[in-house]
C-alpha atoms as a PDB file:
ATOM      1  CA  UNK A   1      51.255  61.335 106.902  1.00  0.00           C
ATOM      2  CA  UNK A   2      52.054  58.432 109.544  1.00  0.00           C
ATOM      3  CA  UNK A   3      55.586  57.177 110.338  1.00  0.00           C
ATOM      4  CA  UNK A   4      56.880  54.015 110.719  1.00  0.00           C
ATOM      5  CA  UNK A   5      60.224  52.414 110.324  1.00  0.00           C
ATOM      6  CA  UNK A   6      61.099  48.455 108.859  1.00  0.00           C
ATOM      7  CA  UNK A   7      62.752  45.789 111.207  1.00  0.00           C
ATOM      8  CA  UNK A   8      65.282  45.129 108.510  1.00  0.00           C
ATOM      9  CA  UNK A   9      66.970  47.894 110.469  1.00  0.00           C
ATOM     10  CA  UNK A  10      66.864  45.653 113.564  1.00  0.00           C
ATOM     11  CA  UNK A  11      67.476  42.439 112.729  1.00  0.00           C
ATOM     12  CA  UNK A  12      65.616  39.383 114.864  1.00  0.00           C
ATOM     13  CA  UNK A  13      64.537  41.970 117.342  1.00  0.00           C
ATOM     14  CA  UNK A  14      62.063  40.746 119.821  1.00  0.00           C
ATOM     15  CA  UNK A  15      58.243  42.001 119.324  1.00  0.00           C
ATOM     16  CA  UNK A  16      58.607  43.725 122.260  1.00  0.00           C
ATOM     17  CA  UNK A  17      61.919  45.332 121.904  1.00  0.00           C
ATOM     18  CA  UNK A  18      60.054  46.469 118.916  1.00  0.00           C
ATOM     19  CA  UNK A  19      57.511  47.828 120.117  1.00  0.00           C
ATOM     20  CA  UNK A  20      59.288  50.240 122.672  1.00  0.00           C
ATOM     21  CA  UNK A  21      61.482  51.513 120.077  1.00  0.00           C
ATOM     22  CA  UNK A  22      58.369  52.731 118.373  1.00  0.00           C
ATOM     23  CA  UNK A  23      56.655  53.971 121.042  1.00  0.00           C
ATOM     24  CA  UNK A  24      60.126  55.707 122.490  1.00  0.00           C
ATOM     25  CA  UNK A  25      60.593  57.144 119.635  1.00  0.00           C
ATOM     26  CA  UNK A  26      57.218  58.504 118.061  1.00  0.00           C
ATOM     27  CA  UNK A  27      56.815  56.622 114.982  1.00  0.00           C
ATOM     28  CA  UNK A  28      53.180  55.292 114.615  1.00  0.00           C
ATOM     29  CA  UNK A  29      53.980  51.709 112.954  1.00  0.00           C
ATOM     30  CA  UNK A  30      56.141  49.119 111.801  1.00  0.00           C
ATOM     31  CA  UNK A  31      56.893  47.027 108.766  1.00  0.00           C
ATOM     32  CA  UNK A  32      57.721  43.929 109.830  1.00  0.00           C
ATOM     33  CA  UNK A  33      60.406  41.835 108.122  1.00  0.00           C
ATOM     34  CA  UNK A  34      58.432  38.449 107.096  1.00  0.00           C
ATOM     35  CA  UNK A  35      61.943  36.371 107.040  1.00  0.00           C
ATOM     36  CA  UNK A  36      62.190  33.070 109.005  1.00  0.00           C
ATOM     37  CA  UNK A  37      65.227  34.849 110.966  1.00  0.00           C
ATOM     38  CA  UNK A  38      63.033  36.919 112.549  1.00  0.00           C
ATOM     39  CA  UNK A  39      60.591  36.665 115.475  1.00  0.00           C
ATOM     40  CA  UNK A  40      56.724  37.080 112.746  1.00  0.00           C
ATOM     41  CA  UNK A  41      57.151  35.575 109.724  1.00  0.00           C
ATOM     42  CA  UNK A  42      55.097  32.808 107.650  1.00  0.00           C
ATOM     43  CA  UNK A  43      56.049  29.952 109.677  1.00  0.00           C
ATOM     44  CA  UNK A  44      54.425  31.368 112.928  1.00  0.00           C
ATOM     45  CA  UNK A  45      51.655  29.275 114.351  1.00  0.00           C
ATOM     46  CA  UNK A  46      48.248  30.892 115.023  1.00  0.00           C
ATOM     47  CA  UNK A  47      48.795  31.269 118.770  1.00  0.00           C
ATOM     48  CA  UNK A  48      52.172  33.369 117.993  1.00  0.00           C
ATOM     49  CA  UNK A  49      50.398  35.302 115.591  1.00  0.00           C
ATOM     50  CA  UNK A  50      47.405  36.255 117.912  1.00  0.00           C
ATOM     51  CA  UNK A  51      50.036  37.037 120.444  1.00  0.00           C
ATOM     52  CA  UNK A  52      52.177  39.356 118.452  1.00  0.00           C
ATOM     53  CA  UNK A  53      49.078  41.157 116.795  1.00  0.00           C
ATOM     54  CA  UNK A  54      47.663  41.951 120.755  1.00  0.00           C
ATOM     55  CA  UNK A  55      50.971  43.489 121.516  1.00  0.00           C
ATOM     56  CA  UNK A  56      50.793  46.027 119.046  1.00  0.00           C
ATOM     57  CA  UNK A  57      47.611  46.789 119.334  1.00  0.00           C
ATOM     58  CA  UNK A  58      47.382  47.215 122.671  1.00  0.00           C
ATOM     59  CA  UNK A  59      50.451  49.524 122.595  1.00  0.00           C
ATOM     60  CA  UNK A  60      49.149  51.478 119.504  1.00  0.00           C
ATOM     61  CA  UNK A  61      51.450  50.375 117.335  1.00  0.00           C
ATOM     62  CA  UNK A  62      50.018  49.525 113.584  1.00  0.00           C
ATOM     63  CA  UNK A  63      51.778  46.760 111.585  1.00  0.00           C
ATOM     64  CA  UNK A  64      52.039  48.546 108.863  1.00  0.00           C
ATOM     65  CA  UNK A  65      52.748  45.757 106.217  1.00  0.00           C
ATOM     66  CA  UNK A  66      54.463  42.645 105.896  1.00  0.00           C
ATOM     67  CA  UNK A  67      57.992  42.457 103.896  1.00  0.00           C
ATOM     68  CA  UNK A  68      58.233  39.073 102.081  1.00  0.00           C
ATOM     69  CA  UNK A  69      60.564  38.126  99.368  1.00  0.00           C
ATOM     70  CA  UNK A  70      58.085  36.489  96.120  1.00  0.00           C
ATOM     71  CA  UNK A  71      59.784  37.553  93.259  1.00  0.00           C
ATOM     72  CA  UNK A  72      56.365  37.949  91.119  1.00  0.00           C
ATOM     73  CA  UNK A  73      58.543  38.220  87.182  1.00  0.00           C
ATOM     74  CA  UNK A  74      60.975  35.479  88.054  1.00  0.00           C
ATOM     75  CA  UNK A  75      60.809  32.480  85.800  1.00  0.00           C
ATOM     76  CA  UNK A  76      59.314  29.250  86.643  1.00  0.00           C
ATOM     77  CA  UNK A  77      55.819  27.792  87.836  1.00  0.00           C
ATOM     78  CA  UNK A  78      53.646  29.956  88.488  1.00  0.00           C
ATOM     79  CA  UNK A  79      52.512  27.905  91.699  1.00  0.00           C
ATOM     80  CA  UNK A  80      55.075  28.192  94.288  1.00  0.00           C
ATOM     81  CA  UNK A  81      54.954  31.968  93.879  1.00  0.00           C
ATOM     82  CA  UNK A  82      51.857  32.568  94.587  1.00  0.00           C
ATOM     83  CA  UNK A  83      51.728  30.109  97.471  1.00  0.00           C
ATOM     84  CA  UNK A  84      54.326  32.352  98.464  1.00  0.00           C
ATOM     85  CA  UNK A  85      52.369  35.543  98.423  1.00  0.00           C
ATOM     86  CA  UNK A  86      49.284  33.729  99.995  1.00  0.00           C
ATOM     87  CA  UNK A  87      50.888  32.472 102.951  1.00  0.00           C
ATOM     88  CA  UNK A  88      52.093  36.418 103.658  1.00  0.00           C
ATOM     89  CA  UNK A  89      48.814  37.634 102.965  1.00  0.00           C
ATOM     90  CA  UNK A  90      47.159  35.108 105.409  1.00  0.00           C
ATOM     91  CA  UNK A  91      50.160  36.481 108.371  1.00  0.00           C
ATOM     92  CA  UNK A  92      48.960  39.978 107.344  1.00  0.00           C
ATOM     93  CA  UNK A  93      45.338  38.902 107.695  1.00  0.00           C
ATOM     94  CA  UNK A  94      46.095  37.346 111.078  1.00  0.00           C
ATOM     95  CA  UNK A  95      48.868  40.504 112.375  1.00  0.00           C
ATOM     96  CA  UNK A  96      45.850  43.294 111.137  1.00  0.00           C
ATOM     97  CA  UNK A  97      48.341  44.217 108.348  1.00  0.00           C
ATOM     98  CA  UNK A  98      46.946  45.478 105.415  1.00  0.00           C
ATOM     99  CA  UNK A  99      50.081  45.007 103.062  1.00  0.00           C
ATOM    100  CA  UNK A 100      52.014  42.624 101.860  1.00  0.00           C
ATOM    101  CA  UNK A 101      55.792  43.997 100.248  1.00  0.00           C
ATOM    102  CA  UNK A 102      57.180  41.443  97.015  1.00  0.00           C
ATOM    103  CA  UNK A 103      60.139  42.199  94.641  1.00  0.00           C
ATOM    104  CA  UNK A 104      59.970  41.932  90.464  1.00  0.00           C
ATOM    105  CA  UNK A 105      62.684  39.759  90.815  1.00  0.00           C
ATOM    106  CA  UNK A 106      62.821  39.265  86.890  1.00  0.00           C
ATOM    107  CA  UNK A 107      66.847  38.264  86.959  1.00  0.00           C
ATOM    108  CA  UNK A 108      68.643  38.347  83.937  1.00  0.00           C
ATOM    109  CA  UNK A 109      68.378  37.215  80.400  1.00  0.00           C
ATOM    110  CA  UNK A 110      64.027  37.805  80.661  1.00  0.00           C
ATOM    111  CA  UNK A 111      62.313  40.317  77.748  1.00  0.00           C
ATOM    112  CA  UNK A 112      60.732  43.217  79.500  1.00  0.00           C
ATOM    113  CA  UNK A 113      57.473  41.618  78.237  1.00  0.00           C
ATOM    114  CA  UNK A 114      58.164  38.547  79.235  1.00  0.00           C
ATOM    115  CA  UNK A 115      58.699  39.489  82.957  1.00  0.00           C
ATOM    116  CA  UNK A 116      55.941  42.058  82.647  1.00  0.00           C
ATOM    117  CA  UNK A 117      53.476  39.226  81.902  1.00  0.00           C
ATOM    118  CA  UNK A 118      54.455  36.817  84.286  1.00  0.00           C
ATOM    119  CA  UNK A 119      54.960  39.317  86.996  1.00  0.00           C
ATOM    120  CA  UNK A 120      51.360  40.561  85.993  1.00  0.00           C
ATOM    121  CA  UNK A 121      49.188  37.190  85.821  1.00  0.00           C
ATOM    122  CA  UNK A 122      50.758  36.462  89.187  1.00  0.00           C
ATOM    123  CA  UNK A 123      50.309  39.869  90.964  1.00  0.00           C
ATOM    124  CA  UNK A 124      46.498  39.303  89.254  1.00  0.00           C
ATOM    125  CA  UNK A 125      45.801  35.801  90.731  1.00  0.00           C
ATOM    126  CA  UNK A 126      47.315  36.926  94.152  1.00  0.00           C
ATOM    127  CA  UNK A 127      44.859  40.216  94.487  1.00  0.00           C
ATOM    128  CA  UNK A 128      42.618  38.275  94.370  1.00  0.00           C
ATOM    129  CA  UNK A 129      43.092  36.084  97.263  1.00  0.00           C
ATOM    130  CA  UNK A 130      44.196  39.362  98.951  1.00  0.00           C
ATOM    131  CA  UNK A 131      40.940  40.939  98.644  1.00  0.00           C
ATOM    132  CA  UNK A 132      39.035  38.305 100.327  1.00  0.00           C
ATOM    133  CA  UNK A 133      41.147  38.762 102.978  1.00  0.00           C
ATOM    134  CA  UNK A 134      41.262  42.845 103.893  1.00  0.00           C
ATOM    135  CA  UNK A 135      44.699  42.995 102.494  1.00  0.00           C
ATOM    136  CA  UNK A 136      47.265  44.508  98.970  1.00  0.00           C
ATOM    137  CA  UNK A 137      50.046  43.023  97.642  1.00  0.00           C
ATOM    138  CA  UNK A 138      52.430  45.996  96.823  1.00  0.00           C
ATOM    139  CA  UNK A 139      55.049  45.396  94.137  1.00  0.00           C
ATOM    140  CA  UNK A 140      58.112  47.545  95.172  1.00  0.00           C
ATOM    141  CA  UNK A 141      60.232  49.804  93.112  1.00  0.00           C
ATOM    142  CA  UNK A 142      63.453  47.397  93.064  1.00  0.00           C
ATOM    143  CA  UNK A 143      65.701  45.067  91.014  1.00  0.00           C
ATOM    144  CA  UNK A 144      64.548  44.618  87.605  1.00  0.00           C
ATOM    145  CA  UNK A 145      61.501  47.229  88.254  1.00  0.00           C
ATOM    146  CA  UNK A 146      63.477  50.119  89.979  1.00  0.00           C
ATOM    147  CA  UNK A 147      61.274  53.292  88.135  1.00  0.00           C
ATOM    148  CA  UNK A 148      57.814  54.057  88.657  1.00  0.00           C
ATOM    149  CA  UNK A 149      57.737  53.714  84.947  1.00  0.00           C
ATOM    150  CA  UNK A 150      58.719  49.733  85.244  1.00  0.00           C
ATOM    151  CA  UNK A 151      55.776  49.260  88.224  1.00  0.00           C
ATOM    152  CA  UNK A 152      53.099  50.649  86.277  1.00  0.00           C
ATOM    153  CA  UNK A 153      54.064  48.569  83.240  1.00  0.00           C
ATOM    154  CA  UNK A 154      52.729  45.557  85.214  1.00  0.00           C
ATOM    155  CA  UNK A 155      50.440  46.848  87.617  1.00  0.00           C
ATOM    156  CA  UNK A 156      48.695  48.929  84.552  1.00  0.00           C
ATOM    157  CA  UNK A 157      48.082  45.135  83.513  1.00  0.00           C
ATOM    158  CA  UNK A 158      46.620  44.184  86.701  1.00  0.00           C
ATOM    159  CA  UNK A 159      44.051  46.400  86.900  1.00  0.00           C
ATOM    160  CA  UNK A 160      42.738  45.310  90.414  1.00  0.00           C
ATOM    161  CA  UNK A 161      42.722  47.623  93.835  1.00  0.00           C
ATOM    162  CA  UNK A 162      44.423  44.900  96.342  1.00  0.00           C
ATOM    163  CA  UNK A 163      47.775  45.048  93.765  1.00  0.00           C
ATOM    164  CA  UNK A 164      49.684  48.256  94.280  1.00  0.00           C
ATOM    165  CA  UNK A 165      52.316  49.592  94.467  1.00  0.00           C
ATOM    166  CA  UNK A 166      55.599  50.809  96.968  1.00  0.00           C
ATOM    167  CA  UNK A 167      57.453  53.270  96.214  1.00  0.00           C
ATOM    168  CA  UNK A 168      61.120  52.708  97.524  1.00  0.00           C
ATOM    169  CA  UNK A 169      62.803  56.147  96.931  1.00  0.00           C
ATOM    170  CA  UNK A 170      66.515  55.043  96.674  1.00  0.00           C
ATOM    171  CA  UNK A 171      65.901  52.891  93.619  1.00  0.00           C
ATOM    172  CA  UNK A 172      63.586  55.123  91.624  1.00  0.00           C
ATOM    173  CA  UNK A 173      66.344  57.865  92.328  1.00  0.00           C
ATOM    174  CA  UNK A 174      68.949  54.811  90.772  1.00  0.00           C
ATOM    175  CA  UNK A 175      66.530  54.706  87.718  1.00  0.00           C
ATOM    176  CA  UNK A 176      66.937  58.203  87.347  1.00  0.00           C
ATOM    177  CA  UNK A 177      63.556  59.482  88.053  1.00  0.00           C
ATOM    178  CA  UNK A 178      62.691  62.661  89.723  1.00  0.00           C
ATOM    179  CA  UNK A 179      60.130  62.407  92.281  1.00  0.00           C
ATOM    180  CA  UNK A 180      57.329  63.899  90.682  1.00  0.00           C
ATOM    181  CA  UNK A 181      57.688  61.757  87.872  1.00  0.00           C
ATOM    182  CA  UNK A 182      57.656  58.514  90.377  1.00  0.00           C
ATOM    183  CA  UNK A 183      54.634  60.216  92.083  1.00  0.00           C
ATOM    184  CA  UNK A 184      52.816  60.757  88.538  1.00  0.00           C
ATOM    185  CA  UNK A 185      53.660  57.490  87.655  1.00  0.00           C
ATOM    186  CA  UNK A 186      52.752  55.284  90.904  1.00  0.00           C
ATOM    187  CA  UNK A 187      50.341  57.594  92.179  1.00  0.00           C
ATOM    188  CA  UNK A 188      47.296  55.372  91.221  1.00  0.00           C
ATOM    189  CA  UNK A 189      48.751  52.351  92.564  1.00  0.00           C
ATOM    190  CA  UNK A 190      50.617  53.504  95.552  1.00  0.00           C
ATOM    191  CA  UNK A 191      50.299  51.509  98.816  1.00  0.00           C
ATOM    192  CA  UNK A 192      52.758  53.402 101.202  1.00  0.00           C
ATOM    193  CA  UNK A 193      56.650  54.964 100.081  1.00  0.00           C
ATOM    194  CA  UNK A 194      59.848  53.852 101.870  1.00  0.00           C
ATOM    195  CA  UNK A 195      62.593  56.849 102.755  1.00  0.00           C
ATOM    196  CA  UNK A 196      66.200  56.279 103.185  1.00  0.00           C
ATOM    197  CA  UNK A 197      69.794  58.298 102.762  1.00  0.00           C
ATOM    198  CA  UNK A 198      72.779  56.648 101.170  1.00  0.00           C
ATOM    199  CA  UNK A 199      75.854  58.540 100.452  1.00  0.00           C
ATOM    200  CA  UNK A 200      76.088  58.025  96.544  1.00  0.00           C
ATOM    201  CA  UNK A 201      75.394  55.858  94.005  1.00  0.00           C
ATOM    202  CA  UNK A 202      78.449  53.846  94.264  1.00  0.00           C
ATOM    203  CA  UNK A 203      78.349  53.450  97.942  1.00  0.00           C
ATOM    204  CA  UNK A 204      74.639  52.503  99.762  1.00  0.00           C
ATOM    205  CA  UNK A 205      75.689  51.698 102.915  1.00  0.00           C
ATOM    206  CA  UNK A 206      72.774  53.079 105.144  1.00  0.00           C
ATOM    207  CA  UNK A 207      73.199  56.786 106.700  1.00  0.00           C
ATOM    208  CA  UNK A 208      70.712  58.464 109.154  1.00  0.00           C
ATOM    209  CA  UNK A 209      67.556  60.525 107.236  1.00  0.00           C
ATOM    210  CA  UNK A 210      69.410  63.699 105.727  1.00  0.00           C
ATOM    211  CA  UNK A 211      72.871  62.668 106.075  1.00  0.00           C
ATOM    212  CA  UNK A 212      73.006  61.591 102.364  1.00  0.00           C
ATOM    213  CA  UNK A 213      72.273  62.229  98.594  1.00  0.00           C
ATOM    214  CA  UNK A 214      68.720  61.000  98.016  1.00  0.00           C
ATOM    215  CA  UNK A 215      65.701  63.678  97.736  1.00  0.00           C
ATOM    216  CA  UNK A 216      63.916  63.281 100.952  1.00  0.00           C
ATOM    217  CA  UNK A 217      62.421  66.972 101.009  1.00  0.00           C
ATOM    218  CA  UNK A 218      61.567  66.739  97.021  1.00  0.00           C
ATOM    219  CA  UNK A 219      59.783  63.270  97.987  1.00  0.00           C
ATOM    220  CA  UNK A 220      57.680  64.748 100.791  1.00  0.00           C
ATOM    221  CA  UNK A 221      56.682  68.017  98.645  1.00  0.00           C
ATOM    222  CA  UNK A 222      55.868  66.301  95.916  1.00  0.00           C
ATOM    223  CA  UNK A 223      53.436  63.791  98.390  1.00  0.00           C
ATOM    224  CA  UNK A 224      52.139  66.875 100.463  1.00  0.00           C
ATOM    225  CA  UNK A 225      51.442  69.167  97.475  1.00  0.00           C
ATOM    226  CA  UNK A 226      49.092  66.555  96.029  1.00  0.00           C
ATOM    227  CA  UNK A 227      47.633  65.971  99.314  1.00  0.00           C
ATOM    228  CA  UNK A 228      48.533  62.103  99.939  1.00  0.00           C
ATOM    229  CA  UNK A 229      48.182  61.237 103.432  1.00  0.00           C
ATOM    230  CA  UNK A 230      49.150  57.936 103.549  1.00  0.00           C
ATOM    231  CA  UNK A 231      52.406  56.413 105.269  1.00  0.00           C
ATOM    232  CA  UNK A 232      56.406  56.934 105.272  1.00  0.00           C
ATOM    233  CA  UNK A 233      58.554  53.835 106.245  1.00  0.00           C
ATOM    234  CA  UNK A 234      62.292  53.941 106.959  1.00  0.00           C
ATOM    235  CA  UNK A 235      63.659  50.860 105.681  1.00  0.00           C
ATOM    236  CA  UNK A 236      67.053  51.489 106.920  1.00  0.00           C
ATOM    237  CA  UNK A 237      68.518  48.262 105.765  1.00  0.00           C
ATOM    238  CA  UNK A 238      71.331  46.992 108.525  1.00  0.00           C
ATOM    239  CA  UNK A 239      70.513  43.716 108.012  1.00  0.00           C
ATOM    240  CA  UNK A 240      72.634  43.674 104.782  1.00  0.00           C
ATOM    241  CA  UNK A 241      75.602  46.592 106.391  1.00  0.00           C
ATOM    242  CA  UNK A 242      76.533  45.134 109.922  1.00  0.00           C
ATOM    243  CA  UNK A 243      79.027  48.485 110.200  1.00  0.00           C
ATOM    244  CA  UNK A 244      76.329  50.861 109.746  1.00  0.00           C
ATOM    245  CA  UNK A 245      75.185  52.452 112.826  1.00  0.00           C
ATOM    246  CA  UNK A 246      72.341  50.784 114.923  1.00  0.00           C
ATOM    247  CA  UNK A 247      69.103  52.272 113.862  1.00  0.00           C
ATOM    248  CA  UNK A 248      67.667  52.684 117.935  1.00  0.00           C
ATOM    249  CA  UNK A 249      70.296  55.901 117.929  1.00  0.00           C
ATOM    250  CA  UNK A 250      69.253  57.111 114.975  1.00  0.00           C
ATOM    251  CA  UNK A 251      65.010  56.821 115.188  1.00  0.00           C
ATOM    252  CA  UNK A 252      64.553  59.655 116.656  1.00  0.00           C
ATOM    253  CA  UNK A 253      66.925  62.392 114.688  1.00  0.00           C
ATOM    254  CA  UNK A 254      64.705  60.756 111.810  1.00  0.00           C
ATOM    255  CA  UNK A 255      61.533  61.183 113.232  1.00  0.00           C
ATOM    256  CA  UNK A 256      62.586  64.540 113.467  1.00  0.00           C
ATOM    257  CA  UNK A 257      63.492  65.166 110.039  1.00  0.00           C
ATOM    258  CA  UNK A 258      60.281  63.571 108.249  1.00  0.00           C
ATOM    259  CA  UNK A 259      58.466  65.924 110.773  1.00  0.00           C
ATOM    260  CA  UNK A 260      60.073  69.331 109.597  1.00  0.00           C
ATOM    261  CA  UNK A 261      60.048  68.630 105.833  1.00  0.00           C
ATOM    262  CA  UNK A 262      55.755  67.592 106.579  1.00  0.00           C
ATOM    263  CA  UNK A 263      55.960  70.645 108.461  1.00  0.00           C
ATOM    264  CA  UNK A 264      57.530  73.048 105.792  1.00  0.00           C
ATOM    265  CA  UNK A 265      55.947  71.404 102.966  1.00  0.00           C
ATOM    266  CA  UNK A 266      52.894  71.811 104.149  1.00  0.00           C
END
């Protein structure tokens, strides 16, 4: 497995700032926050793009994915949506990403079916413009979809290879799931998973790998003993908690840990 670690863990950091702290600190990626705060995001001309995507490469560095915010079961037109997801797929394209992050998003007061269908003919319409393009539009374990069980429910619908799906570890733990069932369940679908450590259920203010309550070592067994080789991305989210610690002190105590639980669950 390959590690990488999100920006939303430094916020509006410069590409290049970026890219040392990866390089520093071992990890062999990035996800990069697709939010007009930051320095890549939709709004970037072509020149920027080009720019950015040299960096990395020349430094090594893989952009892993991008993180936008389309909430593919909210209500409304279907239109602006999918605009939404096209205009992250066509930064991917342009950064060499090959994944694209979007929320359910269903809010409140929407059937399960309802959202399930919505969130389903969009994902559909969206693949498809993905594929043409080298890149998958992940649907993340999260608000209104937070189990394995919920993803499946609309990417089982989908049934096409550029829609997966990304496993975010904290909020299939919320649902309730064990890891093997969230493996079982997204395993067909799964794009890349996203570790983290929170110190309980009531309080998710962002700890270093380990420090917390959330199965990190059950998470990589269950991954290693069915031989998935794909990528881990700490999305430690200090965008949202300005008193957590800075990430830079932390990268490489968590670089460390993901290491030794590959190591011993190998």
């Amino acid at each position: 497995m390959k590690l990488a670690f999100s920006t939303l863990g430094v916020p509006a950091l410069p590409v290049p700032d970026v890219i040392r702290l990866a390089t520093d600190h071992g990890y062999h990626g990035v996800e990069l926050r697709a939010h007009p705060e930051e320095p890549v995001h939709p709004g970037l001309d072509l020149a920027r793009r080009k720019d950015a995507a040299r960096r990395f490469a020349d430094a090594g560095i893989e952009v892993l994915g991008v993180a936008g915010y389309p909430r593919v079961a909210a209500p409304g037109e279907d239109g602006p949506v999918i605009e939404e997801i096209r205009r992250l797929v066509d930064l991917a394209a342009d950064l060499g990403a090959r994944h694209v992050r979007v929320f359910p998003g269903a809010g409140e007061g929407r059937s399960a079916g309802e959202a399930d269908a919505t969130a389903a003919r969009r994902l559909g319409t969206a693949a498809e413009y993905a594929a043409d393009h080298g890149v998958r539009v992940l649907l993340e374990t999260h608000d209104s979809h937070p189990a394995g069980a919920d993803a499946i429910r609309v990417l089982g619908r989908v049934g096409h290879r550029s829609a997966g799906a990304l496993w975010d570890v904290m909020h299939t733990w919320l649902a309730g799931e064990q890891p093997a069932e969230s493996y079982a369940a997204l395993a067909p679908f799964l794009g890349y998973v996203q570790v983290k450590d929170i110190a309980s259920v009531g309080d998710r203010t962002p700890l270093a790998l380990g420090a917390g309550v959330l199965p990190l070592a059950e998470v990589v067994e269950v991954l290693s003993r069915h031989g998935w080789d794909g990528w881990l991305c700490w999305e430690y989210e200090k965008r949202w908690y300005e008193d957590a610690a800075p990430l830079p002190g932390l990268l490489t105590a968590g670089r460390d840990l993901l290491s030794r639980l590959l190591t011993e669950s190998a």
